[in-house]
C-alpha atoms as a PDB file:
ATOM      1  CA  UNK A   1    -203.718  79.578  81.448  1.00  0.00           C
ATOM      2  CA  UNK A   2    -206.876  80.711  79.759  1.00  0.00           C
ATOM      3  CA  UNK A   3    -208.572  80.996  83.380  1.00  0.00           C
ATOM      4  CA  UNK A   4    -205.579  83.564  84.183  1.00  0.00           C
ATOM      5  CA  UNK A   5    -206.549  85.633  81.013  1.00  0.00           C
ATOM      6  CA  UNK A   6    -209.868  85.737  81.951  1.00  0.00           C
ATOM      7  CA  UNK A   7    -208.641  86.795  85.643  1.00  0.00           C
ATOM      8  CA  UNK A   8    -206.438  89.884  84.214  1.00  0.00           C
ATOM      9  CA  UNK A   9    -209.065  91.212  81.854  1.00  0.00           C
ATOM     10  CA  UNK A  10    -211.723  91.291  84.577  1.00  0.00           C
ATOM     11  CA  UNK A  11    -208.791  92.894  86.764  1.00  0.00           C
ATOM     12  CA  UNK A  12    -208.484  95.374  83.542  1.00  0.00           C
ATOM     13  CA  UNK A  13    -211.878  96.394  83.695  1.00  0.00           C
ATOM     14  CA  UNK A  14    -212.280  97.190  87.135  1.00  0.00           C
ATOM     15  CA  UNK A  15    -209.039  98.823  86.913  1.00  0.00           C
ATOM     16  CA  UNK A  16    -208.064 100.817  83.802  1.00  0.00           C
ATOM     17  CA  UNK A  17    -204.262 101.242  83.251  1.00  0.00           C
ATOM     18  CA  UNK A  18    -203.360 104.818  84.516  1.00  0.00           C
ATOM     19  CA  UNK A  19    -203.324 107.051  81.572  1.00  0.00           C
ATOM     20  CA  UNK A  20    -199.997 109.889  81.855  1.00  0.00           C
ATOM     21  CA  UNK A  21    -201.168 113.092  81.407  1.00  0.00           C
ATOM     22  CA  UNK A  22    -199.539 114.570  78.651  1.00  0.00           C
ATOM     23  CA  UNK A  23    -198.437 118.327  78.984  1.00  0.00           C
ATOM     24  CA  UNK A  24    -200.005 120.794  77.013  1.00  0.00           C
ATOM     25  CA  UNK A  25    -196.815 122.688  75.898  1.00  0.00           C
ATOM     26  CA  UNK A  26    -195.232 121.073  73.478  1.00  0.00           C
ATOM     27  CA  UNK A  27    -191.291 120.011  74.310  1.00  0.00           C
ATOM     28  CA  UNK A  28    -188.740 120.928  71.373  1.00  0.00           C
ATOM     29  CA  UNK A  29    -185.253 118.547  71.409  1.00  0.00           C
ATOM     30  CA  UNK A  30    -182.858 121.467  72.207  1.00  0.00           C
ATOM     31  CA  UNK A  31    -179.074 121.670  73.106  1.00  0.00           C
ATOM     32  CA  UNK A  32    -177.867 122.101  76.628  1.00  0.00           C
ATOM     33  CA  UNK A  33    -176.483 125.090  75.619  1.00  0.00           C
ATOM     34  CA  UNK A  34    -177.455 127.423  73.113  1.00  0.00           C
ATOM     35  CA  UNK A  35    -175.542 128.942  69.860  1.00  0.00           C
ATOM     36  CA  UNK A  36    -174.362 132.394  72.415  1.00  0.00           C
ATOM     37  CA  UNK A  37    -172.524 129.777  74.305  1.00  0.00           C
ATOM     38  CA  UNK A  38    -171.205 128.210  71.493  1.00  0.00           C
ATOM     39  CA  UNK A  39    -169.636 131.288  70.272  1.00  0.00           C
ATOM     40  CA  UNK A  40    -168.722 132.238  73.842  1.00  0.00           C
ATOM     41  CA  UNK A  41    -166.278 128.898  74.127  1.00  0.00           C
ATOM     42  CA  UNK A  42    -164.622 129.513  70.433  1.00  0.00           C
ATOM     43  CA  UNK A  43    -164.069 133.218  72.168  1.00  0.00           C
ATOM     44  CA  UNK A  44    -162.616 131.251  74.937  1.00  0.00           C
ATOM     45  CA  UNK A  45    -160.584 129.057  72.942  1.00  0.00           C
ATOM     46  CA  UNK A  46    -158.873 131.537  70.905  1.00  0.00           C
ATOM     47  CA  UNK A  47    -157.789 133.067  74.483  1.00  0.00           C
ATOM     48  CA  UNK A  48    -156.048 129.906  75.517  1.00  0.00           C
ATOM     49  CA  UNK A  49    -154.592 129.770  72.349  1.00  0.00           C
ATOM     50  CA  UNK A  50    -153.467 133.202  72.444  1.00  0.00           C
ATOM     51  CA  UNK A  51    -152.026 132.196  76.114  1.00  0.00           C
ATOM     52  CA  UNK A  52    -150.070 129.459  74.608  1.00  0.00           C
ATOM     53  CA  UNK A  53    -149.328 131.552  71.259  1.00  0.00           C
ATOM     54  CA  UNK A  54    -147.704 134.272  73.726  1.00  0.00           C
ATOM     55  CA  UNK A  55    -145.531 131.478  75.810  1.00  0.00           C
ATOM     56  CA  UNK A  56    -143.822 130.436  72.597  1.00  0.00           C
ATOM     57  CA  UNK A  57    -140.212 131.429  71.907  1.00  0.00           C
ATOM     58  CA  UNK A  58    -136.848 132.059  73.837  1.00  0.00           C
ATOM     59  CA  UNK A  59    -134.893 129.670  71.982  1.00  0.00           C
ATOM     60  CA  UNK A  60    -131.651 130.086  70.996  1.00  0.00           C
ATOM     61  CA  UNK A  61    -129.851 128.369  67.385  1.00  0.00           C
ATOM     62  CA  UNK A  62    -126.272 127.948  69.737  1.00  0.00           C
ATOM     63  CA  UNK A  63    -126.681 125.721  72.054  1.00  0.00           C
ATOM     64  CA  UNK A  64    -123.571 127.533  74.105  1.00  0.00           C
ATOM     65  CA  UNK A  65    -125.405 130.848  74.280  1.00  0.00           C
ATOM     66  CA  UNK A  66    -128.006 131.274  77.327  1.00  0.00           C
ATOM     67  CA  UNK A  67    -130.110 134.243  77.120  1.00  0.00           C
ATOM     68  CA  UNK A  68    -132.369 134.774  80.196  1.00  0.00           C
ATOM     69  CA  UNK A  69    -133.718 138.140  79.524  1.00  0.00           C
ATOM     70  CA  UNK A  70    -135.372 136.621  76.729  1.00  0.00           C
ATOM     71  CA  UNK A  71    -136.815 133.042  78.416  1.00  0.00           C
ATOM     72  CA  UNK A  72    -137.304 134.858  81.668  1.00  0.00           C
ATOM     73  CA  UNK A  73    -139.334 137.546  80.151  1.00  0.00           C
ATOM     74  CA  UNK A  74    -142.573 138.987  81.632  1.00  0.00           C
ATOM     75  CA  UNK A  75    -144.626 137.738  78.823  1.00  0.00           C
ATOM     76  CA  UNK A  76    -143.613 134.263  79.554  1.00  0.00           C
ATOM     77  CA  UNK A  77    -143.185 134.062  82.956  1.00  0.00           C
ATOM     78  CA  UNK A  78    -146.117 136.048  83.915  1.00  0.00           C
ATOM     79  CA  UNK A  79    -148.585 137.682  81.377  1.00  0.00           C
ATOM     80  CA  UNK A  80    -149.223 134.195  79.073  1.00  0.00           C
ATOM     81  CA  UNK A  81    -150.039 131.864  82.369  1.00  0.00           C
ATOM     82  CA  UNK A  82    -152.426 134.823  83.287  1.00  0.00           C
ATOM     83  CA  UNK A  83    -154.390 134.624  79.557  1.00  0.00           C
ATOM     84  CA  UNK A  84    -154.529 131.329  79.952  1.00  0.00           C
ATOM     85  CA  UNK A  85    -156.122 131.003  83.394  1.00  0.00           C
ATOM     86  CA  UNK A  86    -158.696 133.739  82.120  1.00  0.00           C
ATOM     87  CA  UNK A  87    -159.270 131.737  79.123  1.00  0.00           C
ATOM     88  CA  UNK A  88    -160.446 128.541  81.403  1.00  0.00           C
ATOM     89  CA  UNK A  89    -162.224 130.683  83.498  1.00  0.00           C
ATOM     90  CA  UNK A  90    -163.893 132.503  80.688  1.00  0.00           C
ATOM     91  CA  UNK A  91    -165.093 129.013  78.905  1.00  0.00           C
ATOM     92  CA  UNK A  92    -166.364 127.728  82.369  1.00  0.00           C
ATOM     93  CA  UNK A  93    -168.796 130.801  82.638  1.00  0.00           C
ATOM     94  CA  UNK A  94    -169.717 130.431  78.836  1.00  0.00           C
ATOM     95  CA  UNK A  95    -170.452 126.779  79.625  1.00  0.00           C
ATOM     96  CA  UNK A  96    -172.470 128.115  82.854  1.00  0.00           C
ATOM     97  CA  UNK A  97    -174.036 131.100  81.002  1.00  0.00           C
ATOM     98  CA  UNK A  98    -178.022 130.717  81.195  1.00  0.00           C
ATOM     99  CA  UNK A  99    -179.300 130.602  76.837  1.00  0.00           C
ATOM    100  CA  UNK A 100    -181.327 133.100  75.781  1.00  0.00           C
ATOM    101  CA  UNK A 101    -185.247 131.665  75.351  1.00  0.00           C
ATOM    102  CA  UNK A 102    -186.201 132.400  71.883  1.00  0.00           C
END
């Protein structure tokens, strides 16, 4: 065992461990994403929720009463699906949205 000691030092000397070059520019930890996109997806958020907010309603107390002008209305049927499907889209391009370098 000692004779394989020897064997690796000598190996050692002749060849020095490869030493990584370290890069000049010091790395900072940093987020993915940076605090624009942050408050780009609460933006986004609060448009979903606004979606859902505006697909609320249309019930009735009386079971025996059916009003479909009311549960059928555009803002149901139509205009909250639409806020919602721009407030995906709008938090997928704050999530893809390049930070600003500081």
């Amino acid at each position: 065992m000692a004779q394989n000691t020897k064997q690796i030092t000598e190996t050692n000397k002749k060849n020095p461990p490869i030493k990584q070059e370290v890069n000049s520019v010091t790395q900072k930890n940093e987020f993915a994403i940076g605090k624009q996109n942050y408050t780009l997806l609460l933006i986004g958020f609060g448009i979903i929720i606004l979606g859902f907010v505006l697909m609320m309603g249309g019930g009735t107390e009386d079971p025996n009463v059916f009003n479909a002008d009311e549960l059928f209305s555009f803002r149901r049927i139509t205009l909250a699906p639409i806020v919602v499907l721009f407030g995906f889209a709008f938090e997928i391009w704050a999530i893809m949205k390049k930070p600003k370098e500081e």
